[in-house]
Structures are given as C-alpha cells and as structure tokens.
C-alpha atoms as a PDB file:
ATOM      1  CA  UNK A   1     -12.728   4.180   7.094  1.00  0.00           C
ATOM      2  CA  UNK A   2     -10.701   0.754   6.750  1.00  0.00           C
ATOM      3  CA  UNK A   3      -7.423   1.061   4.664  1.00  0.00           C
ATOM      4  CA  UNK A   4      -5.339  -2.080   3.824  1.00  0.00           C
ATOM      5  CA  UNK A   5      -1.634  -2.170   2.895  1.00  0.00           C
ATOM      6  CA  UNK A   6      -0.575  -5.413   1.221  1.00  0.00           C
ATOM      7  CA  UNK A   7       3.246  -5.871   0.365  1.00  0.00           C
ATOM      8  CA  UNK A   8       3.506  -8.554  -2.071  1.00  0.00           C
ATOM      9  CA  UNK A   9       6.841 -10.372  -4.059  1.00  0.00           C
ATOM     10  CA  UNK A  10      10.572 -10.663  -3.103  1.00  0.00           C
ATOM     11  CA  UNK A  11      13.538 -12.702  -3.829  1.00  0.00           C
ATOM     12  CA  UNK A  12      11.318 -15.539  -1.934  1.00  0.00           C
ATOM     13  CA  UNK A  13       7.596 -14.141  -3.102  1.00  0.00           C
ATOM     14  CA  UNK A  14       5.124 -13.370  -0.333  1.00  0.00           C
ATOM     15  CA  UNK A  15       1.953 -11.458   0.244  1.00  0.00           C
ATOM     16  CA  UNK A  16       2.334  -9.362   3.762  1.00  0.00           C
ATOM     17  CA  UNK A  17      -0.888  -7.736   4.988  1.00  0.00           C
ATOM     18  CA  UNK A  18      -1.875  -5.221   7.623  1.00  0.00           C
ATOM     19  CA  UNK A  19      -5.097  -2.851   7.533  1.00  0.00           C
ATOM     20  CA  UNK A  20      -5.913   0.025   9.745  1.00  0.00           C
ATOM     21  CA  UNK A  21      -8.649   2.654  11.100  1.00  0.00           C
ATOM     22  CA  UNK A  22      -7.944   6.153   9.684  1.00  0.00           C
ATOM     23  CA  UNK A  23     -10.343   9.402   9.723  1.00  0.00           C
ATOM     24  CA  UNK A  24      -9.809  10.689   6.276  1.00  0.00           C
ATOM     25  CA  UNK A  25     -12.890  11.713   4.495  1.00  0.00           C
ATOM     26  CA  UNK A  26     -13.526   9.977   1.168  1.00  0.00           C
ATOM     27  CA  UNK A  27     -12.200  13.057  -1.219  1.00  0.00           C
ATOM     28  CA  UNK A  28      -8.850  13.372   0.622  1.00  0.00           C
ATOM     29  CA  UNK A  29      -8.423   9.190   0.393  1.00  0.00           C
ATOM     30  CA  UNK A  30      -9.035   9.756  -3.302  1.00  0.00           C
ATOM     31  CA  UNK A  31      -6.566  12.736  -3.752  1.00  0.00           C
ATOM     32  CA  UNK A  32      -3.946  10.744  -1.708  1.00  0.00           C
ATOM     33  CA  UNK A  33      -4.330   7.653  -4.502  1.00  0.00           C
ATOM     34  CA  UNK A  34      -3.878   9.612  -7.109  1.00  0.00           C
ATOM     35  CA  UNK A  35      -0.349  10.995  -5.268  1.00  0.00           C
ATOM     36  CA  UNK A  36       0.852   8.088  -4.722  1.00  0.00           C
ATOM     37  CA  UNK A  37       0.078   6.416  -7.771  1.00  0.00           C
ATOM     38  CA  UNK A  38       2.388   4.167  -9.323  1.00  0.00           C
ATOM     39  CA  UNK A  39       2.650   4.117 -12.926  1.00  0.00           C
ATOM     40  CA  UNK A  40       5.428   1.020 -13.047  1.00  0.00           C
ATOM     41  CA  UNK A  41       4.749  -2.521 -13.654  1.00  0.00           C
ATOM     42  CA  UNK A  42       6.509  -4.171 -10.725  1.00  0.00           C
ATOM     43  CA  UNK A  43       6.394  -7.802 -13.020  1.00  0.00           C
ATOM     44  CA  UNK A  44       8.462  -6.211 -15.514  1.00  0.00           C
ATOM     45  CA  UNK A  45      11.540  -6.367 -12.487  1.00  0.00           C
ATOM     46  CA  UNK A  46      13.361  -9.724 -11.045  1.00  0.00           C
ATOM     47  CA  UNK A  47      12.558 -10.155  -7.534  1.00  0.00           C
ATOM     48  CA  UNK A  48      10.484  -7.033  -7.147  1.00  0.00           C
ATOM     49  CA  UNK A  49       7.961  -6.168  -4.163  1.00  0.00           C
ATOM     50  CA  UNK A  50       5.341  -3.508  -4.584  1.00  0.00           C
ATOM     51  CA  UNK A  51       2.922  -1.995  -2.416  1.00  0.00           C
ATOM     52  CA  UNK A  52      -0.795  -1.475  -2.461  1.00  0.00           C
ATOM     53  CA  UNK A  53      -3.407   0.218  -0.849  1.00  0.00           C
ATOM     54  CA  UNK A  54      -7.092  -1.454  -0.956  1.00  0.00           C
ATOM     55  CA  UNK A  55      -9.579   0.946  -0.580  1.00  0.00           C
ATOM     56  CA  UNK A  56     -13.514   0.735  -1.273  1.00  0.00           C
ATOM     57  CA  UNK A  57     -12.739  -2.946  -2.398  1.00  0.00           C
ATOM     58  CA  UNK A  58     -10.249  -1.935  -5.237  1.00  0.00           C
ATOM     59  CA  UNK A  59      -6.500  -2.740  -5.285  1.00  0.00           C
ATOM     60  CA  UNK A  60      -4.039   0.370  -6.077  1.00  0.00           C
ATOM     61  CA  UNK A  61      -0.324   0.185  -6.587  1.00  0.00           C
ATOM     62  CA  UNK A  62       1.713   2.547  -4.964  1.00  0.00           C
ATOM     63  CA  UNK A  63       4.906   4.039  -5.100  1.00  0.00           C
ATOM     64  CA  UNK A  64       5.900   4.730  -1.127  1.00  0.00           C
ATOM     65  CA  UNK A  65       8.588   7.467  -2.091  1.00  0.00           C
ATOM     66  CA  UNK A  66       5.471   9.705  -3.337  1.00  0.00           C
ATOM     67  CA  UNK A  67       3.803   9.209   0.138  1.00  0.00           C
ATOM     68  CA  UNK A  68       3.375  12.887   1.596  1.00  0.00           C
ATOM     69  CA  UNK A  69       4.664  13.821   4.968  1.00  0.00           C
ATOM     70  CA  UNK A  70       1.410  13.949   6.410  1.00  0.00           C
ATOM     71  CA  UNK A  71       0.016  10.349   5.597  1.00  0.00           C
ATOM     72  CA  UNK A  72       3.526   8.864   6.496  1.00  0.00           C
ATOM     73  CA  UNK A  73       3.639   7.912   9.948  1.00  0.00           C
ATOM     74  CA  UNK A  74       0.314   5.933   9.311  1.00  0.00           C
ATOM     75  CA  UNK A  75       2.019   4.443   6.108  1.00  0.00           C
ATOM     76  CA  UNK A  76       4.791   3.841   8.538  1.00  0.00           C
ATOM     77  CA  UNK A  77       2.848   2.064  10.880  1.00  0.00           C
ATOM     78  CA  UNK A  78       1.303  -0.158   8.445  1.00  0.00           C
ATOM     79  CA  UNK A  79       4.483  -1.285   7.237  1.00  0.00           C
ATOM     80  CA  UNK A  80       5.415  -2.448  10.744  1.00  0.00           C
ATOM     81  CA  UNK A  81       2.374  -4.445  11.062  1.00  0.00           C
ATOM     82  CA  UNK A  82       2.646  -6.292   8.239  1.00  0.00           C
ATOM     83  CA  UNK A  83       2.117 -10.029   8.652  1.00  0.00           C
ATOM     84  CA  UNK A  84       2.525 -12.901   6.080  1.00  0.00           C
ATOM     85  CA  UNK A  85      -0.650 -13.958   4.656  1.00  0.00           C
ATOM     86  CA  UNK A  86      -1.268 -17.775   3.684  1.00  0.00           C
ATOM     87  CA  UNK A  87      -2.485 -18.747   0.733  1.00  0.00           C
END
C-alpha cells in the first residue's frame, strides 16, 4: 500500500509532500491512525504546521509525538523527502 505524508503551514505557509511504499496490512494502517490521531485544530494556532497522513483517499491529521517506535523510521523517512508542492 501507498501512504502519503503532507506537511502543510508555517510562518511562510506551504504544502510539503512525499508518499511511500509500505507493507502494512489494512487493519494495522487503521490501528496506527487511530494512535496517532490528532484531536487539535492546528488553525486555532499562529503560524502552525501540521501533519497528515492520506490513506485510502482520506486526509488524517496527525500528531508525530504519538508515532510508535515501530512506524518511526518510515515516518522519519517521509519527513526527509518532503518536497514543496505548487499550487
């Protein structure tokens, strides 16, 4: 399966995108959404960035401190590959 992380706002607001192959079966990708989770609206803060995952062509905000150890070194590696995507 195809899993996109998309990094959007900042004190100068952009959208960063990178996706990746992963072999996760579809009940563990759905546990790990409901981990990280985030329950915060990042528009209620000044010059705030969030994180999502899309998955199964829905959009989920994440919190990346609630990432567990074992899905972080792909998370990781996402984040690297980030690249700015024009609108």
């Amino acid at each position: 399966m195809r899993i996109t992380l998309i990094r959007n706002g900042g004190i100068i607001p952009m959208t960063k995108k990178a996706e990746k192959d992963v072999d996760w079966s579809e009940d563990e990708m759905k546990g790990l959404l409901k981990t990280i989770k985030n329950d915060e609206d990042a528009g209620e803060k000044r010059d705030a960035s969030g994180y999502q995952v899309v998955y199964n062509a829905a959009t989920h905000s994440i919190d990346w401190d609630k990432i567990p150890a074992k899905y972080k070194k792909t998370f990781e590696e996402l984040k690297d590959n980030l690249k700015i995507v024009k609108t």
